[in-house]
PDB file of N, CA and C in Angstrom:
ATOM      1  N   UNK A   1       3.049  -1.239  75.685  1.00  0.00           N
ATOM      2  CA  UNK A   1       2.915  -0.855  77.084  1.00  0.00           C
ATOM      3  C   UNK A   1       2.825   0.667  77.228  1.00  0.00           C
ATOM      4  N   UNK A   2       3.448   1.164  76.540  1.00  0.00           N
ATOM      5  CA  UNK A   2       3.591   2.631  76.355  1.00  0.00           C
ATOM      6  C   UNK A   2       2.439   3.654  75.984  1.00  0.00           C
ATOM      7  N   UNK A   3       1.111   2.783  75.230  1.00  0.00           N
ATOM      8  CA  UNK A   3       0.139   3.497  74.597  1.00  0.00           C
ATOM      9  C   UNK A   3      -0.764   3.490  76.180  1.00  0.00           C
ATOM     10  N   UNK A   4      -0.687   1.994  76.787  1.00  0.00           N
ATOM     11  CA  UNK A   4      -1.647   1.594  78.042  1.00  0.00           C
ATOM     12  C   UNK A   4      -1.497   2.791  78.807  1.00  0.00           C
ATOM     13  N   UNK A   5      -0.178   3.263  79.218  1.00  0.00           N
ATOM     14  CA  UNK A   5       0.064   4.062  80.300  1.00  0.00           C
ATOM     15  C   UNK A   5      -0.784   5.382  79.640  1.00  0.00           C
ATOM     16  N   UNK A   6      -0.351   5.521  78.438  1.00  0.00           N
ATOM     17  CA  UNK A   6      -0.776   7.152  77.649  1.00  0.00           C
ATOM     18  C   UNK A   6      -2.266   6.969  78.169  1.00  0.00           C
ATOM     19  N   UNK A   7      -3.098   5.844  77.572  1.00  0.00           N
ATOM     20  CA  UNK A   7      -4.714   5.517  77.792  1.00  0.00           C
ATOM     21  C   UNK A   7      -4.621   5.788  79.362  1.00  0.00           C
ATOM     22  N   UNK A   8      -4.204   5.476  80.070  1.00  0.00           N
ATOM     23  CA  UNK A   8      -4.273   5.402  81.769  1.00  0.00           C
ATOM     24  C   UNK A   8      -4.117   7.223  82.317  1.00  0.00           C
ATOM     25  N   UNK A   9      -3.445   7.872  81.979  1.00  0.00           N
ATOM     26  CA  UNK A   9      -3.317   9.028  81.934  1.00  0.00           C
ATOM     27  C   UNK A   9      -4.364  10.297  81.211  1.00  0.00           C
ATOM     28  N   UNK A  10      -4.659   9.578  80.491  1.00  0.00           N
ATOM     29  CA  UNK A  10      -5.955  10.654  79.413  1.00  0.00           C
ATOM     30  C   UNK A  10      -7.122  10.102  81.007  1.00  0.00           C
ATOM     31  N   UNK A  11      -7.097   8.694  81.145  1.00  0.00           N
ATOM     32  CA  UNK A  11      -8.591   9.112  81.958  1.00  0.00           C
ATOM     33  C   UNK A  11      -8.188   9.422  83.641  1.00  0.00           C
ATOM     34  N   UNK A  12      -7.245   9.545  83.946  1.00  0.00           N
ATOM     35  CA  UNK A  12      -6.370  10.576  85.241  1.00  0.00           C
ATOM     36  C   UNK A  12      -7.567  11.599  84.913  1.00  0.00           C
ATOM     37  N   UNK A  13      -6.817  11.988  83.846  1.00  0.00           N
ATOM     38  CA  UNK A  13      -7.196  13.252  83.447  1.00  0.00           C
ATOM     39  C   UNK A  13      -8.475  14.186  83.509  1.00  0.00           C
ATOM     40  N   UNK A  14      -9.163  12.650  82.811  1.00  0.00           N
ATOM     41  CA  UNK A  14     -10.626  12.980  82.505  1.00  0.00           C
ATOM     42  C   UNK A  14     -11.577  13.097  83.692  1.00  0.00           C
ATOM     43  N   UNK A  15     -11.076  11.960  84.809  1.00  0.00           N
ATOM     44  CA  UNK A  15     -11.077  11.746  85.993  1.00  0.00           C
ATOM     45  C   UNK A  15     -11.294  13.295  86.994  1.00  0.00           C
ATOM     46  N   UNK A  16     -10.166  13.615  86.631  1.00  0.00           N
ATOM     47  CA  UNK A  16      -9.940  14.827  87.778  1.00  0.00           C
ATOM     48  C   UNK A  16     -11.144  16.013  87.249  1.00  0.00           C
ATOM     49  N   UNK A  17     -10.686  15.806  85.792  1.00  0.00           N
ATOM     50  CA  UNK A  17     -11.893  16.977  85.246  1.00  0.00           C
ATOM     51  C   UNK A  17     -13.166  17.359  85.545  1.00  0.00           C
ATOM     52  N   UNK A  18     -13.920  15.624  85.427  1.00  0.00           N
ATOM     53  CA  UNK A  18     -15.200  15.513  85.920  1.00  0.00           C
ATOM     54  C   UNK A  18     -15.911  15.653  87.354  1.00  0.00           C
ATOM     55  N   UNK A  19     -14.518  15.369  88.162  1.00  0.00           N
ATOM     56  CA  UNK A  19     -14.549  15.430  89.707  1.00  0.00           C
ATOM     57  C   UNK A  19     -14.756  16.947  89.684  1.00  0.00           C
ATOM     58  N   UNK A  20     -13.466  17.616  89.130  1.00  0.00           N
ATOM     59  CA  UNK A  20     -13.843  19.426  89.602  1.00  0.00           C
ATOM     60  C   UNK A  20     -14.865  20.294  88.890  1.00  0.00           C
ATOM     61  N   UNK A  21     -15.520  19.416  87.707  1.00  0.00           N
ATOM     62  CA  UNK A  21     -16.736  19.907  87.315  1.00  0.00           C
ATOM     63  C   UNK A  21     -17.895  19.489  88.470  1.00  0.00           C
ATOM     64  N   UNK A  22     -18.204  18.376  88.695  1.00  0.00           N
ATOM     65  CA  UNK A  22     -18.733  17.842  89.743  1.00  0.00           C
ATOM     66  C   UNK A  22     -19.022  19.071  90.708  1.00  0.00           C
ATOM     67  N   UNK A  23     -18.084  19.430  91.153  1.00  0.00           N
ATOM     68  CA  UNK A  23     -17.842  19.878  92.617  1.00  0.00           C
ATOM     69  C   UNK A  23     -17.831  21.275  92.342  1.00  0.00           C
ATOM     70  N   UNK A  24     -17.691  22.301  91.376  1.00  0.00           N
ATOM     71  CA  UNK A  24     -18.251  23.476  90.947  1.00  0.00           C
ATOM     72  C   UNK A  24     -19.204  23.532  90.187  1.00  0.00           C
ATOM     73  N   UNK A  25     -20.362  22.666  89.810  1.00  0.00           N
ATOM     74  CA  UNK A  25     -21.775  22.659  89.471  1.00  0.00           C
ATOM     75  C   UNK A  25     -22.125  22.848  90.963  1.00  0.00           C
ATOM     76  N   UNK A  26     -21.821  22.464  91.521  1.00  0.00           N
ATOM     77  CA  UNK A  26     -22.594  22.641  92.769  1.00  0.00           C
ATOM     78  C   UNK A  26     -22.148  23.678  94.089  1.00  0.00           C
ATOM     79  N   UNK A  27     -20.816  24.644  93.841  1.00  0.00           N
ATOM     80  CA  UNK A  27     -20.596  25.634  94.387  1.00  0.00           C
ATOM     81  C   UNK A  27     -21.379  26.626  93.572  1.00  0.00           C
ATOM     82  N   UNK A  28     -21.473  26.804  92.399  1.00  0.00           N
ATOM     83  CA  UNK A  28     -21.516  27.564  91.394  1.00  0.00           C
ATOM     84  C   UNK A  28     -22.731  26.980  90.574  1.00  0.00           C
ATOM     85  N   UNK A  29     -24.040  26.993  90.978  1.00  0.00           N
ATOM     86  CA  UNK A  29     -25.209  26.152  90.406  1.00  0.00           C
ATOM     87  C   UNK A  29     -25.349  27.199  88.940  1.00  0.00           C
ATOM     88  N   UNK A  30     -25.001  28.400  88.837  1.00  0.00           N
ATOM     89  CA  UNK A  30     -24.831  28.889  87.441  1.00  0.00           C
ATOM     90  C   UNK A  30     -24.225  28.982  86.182  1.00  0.00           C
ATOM     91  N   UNK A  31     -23.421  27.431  86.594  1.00  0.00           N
ATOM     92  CA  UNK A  31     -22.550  26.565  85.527  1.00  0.00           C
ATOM     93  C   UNK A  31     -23.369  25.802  85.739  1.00  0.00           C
ATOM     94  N   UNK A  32     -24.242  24.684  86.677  1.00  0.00           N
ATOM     95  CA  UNK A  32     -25.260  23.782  85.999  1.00  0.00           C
ATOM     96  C   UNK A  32     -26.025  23.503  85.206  1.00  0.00           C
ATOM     97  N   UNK A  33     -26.008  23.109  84.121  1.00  0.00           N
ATOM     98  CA  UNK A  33     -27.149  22.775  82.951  1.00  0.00           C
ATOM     99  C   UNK A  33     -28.956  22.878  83.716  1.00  0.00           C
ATOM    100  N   UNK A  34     -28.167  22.129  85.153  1.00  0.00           N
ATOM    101  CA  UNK A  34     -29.438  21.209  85.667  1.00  0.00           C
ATOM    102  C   UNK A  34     -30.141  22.052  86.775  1.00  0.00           C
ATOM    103  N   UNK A  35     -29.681  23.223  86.992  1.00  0.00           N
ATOM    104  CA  UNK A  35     -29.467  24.284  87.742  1.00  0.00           C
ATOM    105  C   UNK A  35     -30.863  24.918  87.524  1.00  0.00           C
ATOM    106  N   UNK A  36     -31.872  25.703  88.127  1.00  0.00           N
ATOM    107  CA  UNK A  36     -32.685  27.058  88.062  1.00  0.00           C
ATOM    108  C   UNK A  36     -31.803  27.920  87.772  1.00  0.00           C
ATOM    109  N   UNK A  37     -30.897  28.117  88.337  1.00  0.00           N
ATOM    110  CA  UNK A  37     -29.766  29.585  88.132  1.00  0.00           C
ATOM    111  C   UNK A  37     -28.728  29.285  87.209  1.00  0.00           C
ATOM    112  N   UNK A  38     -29.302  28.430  86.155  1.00  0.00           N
ATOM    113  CA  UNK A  38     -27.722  27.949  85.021  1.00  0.00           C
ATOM    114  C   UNK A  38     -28.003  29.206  84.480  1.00  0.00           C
ATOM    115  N   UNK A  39     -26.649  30.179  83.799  1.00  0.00           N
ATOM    116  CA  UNK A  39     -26.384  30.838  82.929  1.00  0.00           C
ATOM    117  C   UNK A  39     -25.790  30.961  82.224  1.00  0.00           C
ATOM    118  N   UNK A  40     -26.120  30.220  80.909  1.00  0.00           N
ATOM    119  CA  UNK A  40     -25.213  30.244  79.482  1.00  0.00           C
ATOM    120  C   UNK A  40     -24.143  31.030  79.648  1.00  0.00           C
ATOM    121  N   UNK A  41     -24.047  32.218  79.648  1.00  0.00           N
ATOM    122  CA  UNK A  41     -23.725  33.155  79.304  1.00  0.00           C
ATOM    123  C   UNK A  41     -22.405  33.477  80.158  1.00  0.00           C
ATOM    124  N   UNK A  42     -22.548  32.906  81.546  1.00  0.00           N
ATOM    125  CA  UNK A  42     -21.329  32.910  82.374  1.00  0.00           C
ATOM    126  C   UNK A  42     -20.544  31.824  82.350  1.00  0.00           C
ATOM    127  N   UNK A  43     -21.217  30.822  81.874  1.00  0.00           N
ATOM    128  CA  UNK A  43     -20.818  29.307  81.804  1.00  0.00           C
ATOM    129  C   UNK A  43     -19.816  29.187  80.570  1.00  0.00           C
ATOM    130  N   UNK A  44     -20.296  30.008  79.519  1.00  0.00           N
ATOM    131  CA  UNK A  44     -19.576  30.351  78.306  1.00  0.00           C
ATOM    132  C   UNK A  44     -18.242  31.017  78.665  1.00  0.00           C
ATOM    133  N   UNK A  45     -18.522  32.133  79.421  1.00  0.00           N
ATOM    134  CA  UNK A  45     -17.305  32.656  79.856  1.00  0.00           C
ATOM    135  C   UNK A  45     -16.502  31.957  80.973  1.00  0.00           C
ATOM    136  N   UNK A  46     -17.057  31.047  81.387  1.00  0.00           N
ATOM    137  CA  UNK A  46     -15.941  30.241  82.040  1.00  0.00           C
ATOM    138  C   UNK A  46     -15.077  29.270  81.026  1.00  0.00           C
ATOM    139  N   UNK A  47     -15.789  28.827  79.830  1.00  0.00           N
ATOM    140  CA  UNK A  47     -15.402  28.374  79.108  1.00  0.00           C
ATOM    141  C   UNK A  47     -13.961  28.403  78.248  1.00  0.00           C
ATOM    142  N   UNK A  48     -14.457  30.058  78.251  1.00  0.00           N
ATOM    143  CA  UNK A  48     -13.530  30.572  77.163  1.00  0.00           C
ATOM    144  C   UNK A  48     -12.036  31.038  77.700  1.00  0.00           C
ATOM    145  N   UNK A  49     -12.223  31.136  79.024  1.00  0.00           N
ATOM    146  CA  UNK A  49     -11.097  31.883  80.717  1.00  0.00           C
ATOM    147  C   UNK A  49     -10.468  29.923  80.447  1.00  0.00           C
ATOM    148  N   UNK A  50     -11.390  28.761  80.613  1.00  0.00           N
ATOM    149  CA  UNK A  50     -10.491  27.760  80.735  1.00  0.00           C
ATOM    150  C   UNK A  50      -9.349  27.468  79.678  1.00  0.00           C
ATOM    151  N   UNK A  51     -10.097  27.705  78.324  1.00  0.00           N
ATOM    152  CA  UNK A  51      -9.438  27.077  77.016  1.00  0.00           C
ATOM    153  C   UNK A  51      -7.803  27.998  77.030  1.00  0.00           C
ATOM    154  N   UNK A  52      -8.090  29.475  77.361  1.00  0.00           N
ATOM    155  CA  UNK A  52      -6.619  30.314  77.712  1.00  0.00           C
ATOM    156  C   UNK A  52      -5.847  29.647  78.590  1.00  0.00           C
ATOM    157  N   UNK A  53      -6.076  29.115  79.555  1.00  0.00           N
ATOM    158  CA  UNK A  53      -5.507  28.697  80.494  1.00  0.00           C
ATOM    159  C   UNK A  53      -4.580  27.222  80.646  1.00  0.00           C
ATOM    160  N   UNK A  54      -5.651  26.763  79.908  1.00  0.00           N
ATOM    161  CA  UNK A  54      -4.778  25.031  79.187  1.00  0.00           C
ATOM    162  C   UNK A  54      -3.745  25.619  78.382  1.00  0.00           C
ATOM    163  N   UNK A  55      -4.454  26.387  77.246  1.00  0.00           N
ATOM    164  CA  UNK A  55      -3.622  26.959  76.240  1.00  0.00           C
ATOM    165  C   UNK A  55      -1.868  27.386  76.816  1.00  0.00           C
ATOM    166  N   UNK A  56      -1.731  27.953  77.763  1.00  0.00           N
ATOM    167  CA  UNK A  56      -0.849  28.565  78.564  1.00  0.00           C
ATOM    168  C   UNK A  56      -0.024  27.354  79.717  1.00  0.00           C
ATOM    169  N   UNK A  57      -0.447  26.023  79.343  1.00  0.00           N
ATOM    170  CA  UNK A  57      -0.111  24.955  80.349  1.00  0.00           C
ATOM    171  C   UNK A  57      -0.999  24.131  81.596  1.00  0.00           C
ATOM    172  N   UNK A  58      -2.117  24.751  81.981  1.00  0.00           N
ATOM    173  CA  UNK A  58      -2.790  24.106  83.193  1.00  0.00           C
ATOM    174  C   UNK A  58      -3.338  22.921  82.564  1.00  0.00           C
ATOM    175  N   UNK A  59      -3.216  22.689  83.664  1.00  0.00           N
ATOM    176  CA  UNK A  59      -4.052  21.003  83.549  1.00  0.00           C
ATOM    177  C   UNK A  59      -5.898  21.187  83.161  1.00  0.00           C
ATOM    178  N   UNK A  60      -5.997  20.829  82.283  1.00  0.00           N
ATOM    179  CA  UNK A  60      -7.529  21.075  82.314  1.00  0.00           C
ATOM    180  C   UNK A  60      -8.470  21.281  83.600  1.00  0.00           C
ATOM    181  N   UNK A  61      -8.318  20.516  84.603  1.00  0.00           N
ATOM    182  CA  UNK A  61      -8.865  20.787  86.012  1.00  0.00           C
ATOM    183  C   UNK A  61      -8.803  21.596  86.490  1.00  0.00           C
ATOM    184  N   UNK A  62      -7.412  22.090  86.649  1.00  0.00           N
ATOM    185  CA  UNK A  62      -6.862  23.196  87.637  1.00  0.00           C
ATOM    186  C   UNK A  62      -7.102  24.123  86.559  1.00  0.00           C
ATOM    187  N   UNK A  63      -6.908  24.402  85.087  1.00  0.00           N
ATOM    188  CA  UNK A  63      -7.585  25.532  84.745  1.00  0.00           C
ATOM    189  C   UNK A  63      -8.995  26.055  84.850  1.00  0.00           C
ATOM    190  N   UNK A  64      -9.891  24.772  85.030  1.00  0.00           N
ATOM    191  CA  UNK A  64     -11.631  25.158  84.883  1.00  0.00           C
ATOM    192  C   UNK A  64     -11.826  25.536  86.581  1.00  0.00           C
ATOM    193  N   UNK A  65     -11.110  24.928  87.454  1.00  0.00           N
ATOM    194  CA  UNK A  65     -11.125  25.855  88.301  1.00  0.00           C
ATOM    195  C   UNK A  65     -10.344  27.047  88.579  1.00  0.00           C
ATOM    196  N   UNK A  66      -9.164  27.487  87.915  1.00  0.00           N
ATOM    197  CA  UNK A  66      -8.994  29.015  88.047  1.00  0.00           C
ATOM    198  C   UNK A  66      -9.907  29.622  87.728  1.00  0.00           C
ATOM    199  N   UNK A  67     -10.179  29.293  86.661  1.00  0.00           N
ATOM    200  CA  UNK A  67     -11.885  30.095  85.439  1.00  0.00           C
ATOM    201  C   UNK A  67     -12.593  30.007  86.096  1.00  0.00           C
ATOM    202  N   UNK A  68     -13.250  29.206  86.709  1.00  0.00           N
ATOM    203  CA  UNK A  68     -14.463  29.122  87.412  1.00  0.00           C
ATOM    204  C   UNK A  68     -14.824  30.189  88.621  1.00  0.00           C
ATOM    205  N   UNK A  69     -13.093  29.980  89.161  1.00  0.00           N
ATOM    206  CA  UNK A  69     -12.711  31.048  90.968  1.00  0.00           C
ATOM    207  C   UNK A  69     -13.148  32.592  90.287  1.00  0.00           C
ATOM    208  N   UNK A  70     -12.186  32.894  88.827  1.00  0.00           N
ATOM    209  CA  UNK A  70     -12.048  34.433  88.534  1.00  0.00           C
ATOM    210  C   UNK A  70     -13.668  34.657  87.757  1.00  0.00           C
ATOM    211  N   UNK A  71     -13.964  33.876  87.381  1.00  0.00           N
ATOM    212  CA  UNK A  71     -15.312  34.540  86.573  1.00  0.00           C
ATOM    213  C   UNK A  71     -16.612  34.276  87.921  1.00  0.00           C
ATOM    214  N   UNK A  72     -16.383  32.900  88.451  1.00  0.00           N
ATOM    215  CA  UNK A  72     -17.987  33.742  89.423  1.00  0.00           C
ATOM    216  C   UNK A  72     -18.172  33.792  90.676  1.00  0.00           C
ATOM    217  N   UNK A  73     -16.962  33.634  91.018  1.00  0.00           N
ATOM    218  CA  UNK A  73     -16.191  33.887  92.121  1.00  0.00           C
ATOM    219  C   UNK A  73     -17.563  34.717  93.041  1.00  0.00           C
ATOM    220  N   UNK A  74     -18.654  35.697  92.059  1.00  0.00           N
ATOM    221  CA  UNK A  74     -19.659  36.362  92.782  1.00  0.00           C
ATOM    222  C   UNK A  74     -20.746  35.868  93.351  1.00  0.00           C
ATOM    223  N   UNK A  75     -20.580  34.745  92.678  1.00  0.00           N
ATOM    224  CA  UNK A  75     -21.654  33.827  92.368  1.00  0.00           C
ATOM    225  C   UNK A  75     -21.628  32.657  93.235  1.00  0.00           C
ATOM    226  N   UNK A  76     -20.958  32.229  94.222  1.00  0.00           N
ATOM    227  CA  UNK A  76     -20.282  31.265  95.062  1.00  0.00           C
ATOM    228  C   UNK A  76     -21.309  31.197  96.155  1.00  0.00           C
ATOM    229  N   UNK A  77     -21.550  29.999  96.917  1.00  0.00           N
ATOM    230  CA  UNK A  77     -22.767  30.109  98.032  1.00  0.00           C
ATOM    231  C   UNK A  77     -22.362  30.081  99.103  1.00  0.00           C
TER     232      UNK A  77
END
């Protein structure tokens, strides 16, 4: 019963992730792959702002959106 809940929790997880990717591809079309205005290069650096941030405790979600707010925060529509 104990592994079910663990499995039930990884896709919480995965869940929330994909939702706040979702929803900053499309504040932020320069994290879109699918985007005219995708840019590797910032997308990378959001990347690298999230992995610190888990690293340090956030929830994968709530870190790719801190990363997302501080790196393109310029970039917002």
């Amino acid at each position: 019963m104990g592994r079910l809940q663990f499995n039930e929790d990884r896709l919480d997880v995965r869940d929330r992730y994909d939702w706040t990717l979702s929803y900053l591809e499309q504040e932020y079309p320069v994290i879109d792959p699918d985007s005219s205005e995708f840019d590797e290069q910032l997308m990378l650096e959001v990347y690298r702002r999230l992995k610190v941030l888990v690293m340090e405790g956030l929830s994968p979600a709530r870190a790719l959106e801190a990363a997302a707010s501080e790196v393109l925060r310029p970039f917002s529509h």
